[in-house]
Every structure is written in structure tokens, then in C-alpha cells.
Protein backbone atom coordinates (compact mmCIF):
# COMPACT_ATOMS: atom_id res chain seq x y z
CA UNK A 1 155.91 78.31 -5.44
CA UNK A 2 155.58 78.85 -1.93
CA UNK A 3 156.31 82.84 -0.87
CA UNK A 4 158.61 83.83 2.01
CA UNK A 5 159.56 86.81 3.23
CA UNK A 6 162.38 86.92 5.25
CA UNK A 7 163.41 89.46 7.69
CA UNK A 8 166.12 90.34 10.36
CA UNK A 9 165.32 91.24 13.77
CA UNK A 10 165.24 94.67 15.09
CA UNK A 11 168.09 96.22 16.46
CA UNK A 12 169.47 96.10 20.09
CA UNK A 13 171.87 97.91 22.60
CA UNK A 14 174.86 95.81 21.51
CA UNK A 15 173.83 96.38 17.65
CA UNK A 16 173.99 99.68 18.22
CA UNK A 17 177.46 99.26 19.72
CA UNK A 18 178.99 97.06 18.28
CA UNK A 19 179.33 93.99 20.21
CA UNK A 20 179.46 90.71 18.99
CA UNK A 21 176.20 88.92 20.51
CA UNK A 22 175.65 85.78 19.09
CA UNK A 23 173.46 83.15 20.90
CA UNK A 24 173.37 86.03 23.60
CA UNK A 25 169.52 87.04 24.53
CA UNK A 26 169.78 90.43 24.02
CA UNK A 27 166.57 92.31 23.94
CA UNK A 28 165.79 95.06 21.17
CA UNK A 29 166.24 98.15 22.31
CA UNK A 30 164.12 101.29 21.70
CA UNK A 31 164.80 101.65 18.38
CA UNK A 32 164.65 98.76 17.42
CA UNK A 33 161.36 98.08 19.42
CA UNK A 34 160.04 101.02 17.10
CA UNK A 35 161.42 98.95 13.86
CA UNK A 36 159.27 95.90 14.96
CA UNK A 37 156.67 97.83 15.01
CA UNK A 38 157.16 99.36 11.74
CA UNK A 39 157.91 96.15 9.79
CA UNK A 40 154.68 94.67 11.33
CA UNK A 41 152.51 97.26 9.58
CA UNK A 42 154.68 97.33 6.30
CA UNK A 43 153.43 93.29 5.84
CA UNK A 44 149.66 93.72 7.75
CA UNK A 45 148.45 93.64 4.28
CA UNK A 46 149.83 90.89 3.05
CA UNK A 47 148.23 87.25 3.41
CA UNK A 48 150.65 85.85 5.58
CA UNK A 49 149.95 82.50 6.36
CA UNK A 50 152.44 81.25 9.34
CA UNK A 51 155.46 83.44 11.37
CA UNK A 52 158.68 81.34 12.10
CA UNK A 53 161.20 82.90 14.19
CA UNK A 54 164.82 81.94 16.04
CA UNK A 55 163.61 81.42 19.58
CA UNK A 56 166.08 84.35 20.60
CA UNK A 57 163.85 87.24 22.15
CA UNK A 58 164.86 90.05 19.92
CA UNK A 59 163.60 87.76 16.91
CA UNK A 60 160.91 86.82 18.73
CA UNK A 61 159.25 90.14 19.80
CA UNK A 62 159.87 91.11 16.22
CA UNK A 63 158.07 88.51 14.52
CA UNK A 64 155.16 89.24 17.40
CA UNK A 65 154.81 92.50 15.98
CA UNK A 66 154.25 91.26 12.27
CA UNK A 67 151.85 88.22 13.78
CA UNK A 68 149.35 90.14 16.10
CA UNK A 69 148.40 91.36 12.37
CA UNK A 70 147.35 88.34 11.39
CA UNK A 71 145.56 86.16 14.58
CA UNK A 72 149.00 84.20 14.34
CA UNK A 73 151.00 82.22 16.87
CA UNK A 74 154.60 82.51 16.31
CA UNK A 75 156.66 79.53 15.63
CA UNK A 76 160.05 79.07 16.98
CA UNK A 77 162.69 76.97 16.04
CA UNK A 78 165.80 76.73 17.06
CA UNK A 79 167.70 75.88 13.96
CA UNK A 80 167.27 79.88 13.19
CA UNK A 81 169.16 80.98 15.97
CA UNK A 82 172.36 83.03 15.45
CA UNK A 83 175.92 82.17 15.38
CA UNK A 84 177.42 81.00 18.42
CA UNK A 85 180.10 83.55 18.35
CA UNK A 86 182.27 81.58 21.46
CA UNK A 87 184.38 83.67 23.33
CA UNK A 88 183.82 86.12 20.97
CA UNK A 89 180.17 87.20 22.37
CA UNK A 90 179.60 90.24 23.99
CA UNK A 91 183.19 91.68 22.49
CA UNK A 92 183.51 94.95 20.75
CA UNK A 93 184.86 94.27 17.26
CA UNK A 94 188.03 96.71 18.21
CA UNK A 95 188.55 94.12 21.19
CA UNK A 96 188.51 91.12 19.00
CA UNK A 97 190.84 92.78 16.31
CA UNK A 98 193.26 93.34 19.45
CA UNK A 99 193.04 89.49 21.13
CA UNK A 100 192.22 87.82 17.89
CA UNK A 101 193.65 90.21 14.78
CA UNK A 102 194.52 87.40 12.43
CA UNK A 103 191.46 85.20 13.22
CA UNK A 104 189.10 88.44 12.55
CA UNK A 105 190.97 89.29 9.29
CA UNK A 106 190.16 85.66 8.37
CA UNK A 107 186.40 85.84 9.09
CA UNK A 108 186.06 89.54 7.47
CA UNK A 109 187.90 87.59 4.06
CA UNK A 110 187.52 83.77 3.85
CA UNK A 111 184.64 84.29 6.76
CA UNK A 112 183.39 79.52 5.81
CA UNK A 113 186.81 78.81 7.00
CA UNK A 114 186.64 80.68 10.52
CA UNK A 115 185.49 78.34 13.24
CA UNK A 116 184.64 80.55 16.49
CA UNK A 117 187.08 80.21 18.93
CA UNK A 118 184.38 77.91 21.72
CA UNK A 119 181.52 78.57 18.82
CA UNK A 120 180.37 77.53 15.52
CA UNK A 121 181.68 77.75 12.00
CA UNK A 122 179.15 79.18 9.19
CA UNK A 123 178.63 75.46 8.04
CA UNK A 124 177.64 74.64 11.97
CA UNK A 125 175.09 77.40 11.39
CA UNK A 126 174.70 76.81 7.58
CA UNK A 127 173.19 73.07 8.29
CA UNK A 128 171.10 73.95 11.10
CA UNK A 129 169.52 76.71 9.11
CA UNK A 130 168.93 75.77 5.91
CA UNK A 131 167.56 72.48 7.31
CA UNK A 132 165.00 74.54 9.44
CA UNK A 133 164.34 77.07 6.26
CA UNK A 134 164.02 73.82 3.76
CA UNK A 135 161.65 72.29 6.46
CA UNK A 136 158.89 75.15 7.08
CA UNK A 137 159.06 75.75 3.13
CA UNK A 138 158.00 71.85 2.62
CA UNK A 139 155.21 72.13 4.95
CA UNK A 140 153.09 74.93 2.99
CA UNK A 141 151.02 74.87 0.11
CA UNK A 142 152.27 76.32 -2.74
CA UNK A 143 150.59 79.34 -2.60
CA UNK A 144 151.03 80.32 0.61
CA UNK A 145 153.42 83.21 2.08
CA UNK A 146 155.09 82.60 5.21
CA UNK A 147 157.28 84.55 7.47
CA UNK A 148 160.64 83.72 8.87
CA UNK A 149 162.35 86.37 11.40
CA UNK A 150 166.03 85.11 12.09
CA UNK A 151 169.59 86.73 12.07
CA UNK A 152 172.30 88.18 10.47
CA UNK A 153 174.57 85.30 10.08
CA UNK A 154 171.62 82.99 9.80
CA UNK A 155 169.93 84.84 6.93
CA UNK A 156 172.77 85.18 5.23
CA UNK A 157 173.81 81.66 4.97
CA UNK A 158 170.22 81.07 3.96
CA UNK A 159 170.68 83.29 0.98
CA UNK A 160 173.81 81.38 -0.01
CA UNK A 161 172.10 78.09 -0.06
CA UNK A 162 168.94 79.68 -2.15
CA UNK A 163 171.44 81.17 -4.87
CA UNK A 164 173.95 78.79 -4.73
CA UNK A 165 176.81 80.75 -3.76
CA UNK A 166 179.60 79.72 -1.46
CA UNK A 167 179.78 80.41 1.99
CA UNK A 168 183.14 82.62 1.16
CA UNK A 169 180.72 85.09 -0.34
CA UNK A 170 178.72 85.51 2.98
CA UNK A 171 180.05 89.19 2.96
CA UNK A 172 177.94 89.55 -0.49
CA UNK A 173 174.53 89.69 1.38
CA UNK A 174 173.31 92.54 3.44
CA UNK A 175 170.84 92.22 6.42
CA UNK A 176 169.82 94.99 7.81
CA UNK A 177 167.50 95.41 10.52
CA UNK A 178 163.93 94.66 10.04
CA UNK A 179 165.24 94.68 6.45
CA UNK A 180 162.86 92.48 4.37
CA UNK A 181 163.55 90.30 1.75
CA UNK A 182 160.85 88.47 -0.36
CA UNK A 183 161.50 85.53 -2.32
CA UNK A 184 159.34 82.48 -3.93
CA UNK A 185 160.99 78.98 -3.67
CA UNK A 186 160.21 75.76 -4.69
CA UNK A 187 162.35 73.21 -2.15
CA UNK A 188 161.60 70.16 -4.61
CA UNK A 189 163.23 72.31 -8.16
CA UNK A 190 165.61 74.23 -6.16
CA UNK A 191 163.82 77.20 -8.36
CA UNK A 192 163.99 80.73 -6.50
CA UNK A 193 163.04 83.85 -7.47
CA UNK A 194 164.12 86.97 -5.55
CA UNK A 195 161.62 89.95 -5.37
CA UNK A 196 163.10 92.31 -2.88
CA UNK A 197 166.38 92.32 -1.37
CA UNK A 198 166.80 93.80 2.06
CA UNK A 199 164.21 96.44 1.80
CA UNK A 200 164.16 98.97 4.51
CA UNK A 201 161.84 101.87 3.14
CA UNK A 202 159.25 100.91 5.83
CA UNK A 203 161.63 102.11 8.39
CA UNK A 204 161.71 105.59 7.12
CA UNK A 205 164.80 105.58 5.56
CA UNK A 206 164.41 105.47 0.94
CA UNK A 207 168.41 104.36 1.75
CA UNK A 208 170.64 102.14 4.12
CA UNK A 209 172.57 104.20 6.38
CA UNK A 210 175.19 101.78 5.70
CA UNK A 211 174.55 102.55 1.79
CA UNK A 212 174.88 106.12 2.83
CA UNK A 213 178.18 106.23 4.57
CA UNK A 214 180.07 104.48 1.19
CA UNK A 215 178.93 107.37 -1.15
């Protein structure tokens, strides 16, 4: 079965804060700039065979640092990019509970029946993804390992399509960033087989900080 590692972008000033950001360009930030860097020599060993990424820069500068390893172009597409949040975008989470408090508590509990107030809905995002995922898959060999950089919301919708889970259970999947997963997939059987999960060792840390603050 083809191989593909998926991975999140690094992180970026509104990351770090909070903000909702969406189809917004932000750039990574230092940090995250640093994680790039560290998830491109984590895979430099690996055969990849192609880099896909959302067309977004801080996916894009990512997946640059995991290409330059390999003499490869990166591929954008835009069926990758992340949720159009709407008005939400560039909104601290406190300011949305404030304007929007029974709309948030919605998305953080049923989040496939939220439709972003001037956005998209996780089956706007679901489609476009899993038709761009399903589309680089079919055109590799099926022994080759490919790379696709995206989102949060994107990657996890992605994961709900490969294991068959409804989008309800978005929640279920953790991206963090320059977390990689690894997976083998067969688009014509449906068959998947999940290796890693949202690895983040490379970055210097044996344990999410996320992870951390719920012991």
C-alpha cells in the first residue's frame, strides 16, 4: 500500500496565542520556524517520494524544510487548506465564547454540525480534503511514501475519513505541530494501517505539552 506520512504545520504567532486563523496566511513564527526545521531532519532518511502541502505559507515553508532533503518540489493544493473560520478568524477563543458562547459550545461538542458563521462547516472542509488526500494517494505506486503537510482541522477530518469515524468525533484526533503521523493506505480497499499517531519526539519533547498539562 502506498505510505504517507502526514504532518501539521509548524506553529505561528496566533498559535501561540490563541487566535482562531483559519484561511488567514499567517507565517510560522520562530518556534515554529525551528520545528520545520526539526521535522525535516526527523524524515531526511526516509525515501520520500513527493511533498504535498495546503498552499497556506506556514504549511508551505514547513513542507520546504522536509523537501530540500530530498531534491523535491513541493506540491500545493488547495483542497488542504484550513477551515475557513468566517468571522471567527483572527478571534481569541475567550472573544468568541463572549460574541458567540452557544455556537462555540456547539463546535467544542457536536463540532460536524457547526457551520462558521461567513465560513465553512467540517463537511465543506471534509470534501475538499479527503478528495485532495484520496487524489495524491491514487497517483503513486504502491510502494511509494509521500508527504502531505496540511492543518489542524484538515488533518483531522482526514483521519475521520481513513478510520471511518464520524465527523462528531473530530475532537478524538490530536494534531500537534509538526506532529507526524504515518499511515499505509490503499484508496481502492479502503485498507489503512496506522503506524504512528501524532509523534512529536523529534521536536525535543518524549511528551505533548498538551499531554503534560492533563496529568
Amino acid at each position: 500500500m502506498p505510505k504517507v506520512i502526514l504532518v501539521r504545520h509548524g506553529k505561528t504567532v496566533w498559535n501561540a496565542e490563541g487566535r482562531y486563523q483559519g484561511k488567514m496566511d499567517i507565517p510560522l513564527n520562530e518556534e515554529g520556524k525551528e520545528q520545520a526545521k526539526k521535522v525535516g531532519n526527523a524524515l531526511k532518511d526516509f525515501p520520500i517520494k513527493a511533498v504535498y502541502s495546503s498552499p497556506l505559507k506556514r504549511c508551505r515553508d514547513t513542507a520546504e524544510e522536509i523537501a530540500r532533503h530530498h531534491g523535491l518540489t513541493v506540491v500545493t493544493d488547495e483542497g488542504f487548506k484550513e477551515i475557513d473560520h468566517g468571522e471567527w478568524e483572527g478571534m481569541l477563543a475567550s472573544e468568541v465564547e463572549e460574541k458567540y458562547p452557544e455556537l462555540l459550545k456547539l463546535w467544542r461538542e457536536r463540532p460536524a454540525e457547526v457551520k462558521m458563521p461567513g465560513g465553512e462547516s467540517l463537511r465543506d472542509v471534509y470534501e475538499r480534503a479527503v478528495e485532495a488526500f484520496e487524489r495524491v494517494v491514487r497517483k503513486h505506486e504502491s510502494e511509494d511514501l509521500i508527504v502531505v503537510v496540511g492543518h489542524d482541522a484538515t488533518n483531522k477530518v482526514i483521519m475521520c475519513h481513513l478510520l471511518e469515524t464520524d465527523l462528531n468525533k473530530f475532537w478524538a484526533f490530536k494534531q500537534a505541530n509538526c506532529g507526524i503521523t504515518v499511515l499505509e493506505y490503499e484508496p481502492e480497499t479502503k485498507k489503512v494501517i496506522v503506524h504512528v499517531a501524532n509523534a512529536t519526539g523529534h521536536l525535543g519533547k518524549e511528551i505533548d505539552f498538551e499531554v503534560q498539562k492533563s496529568l
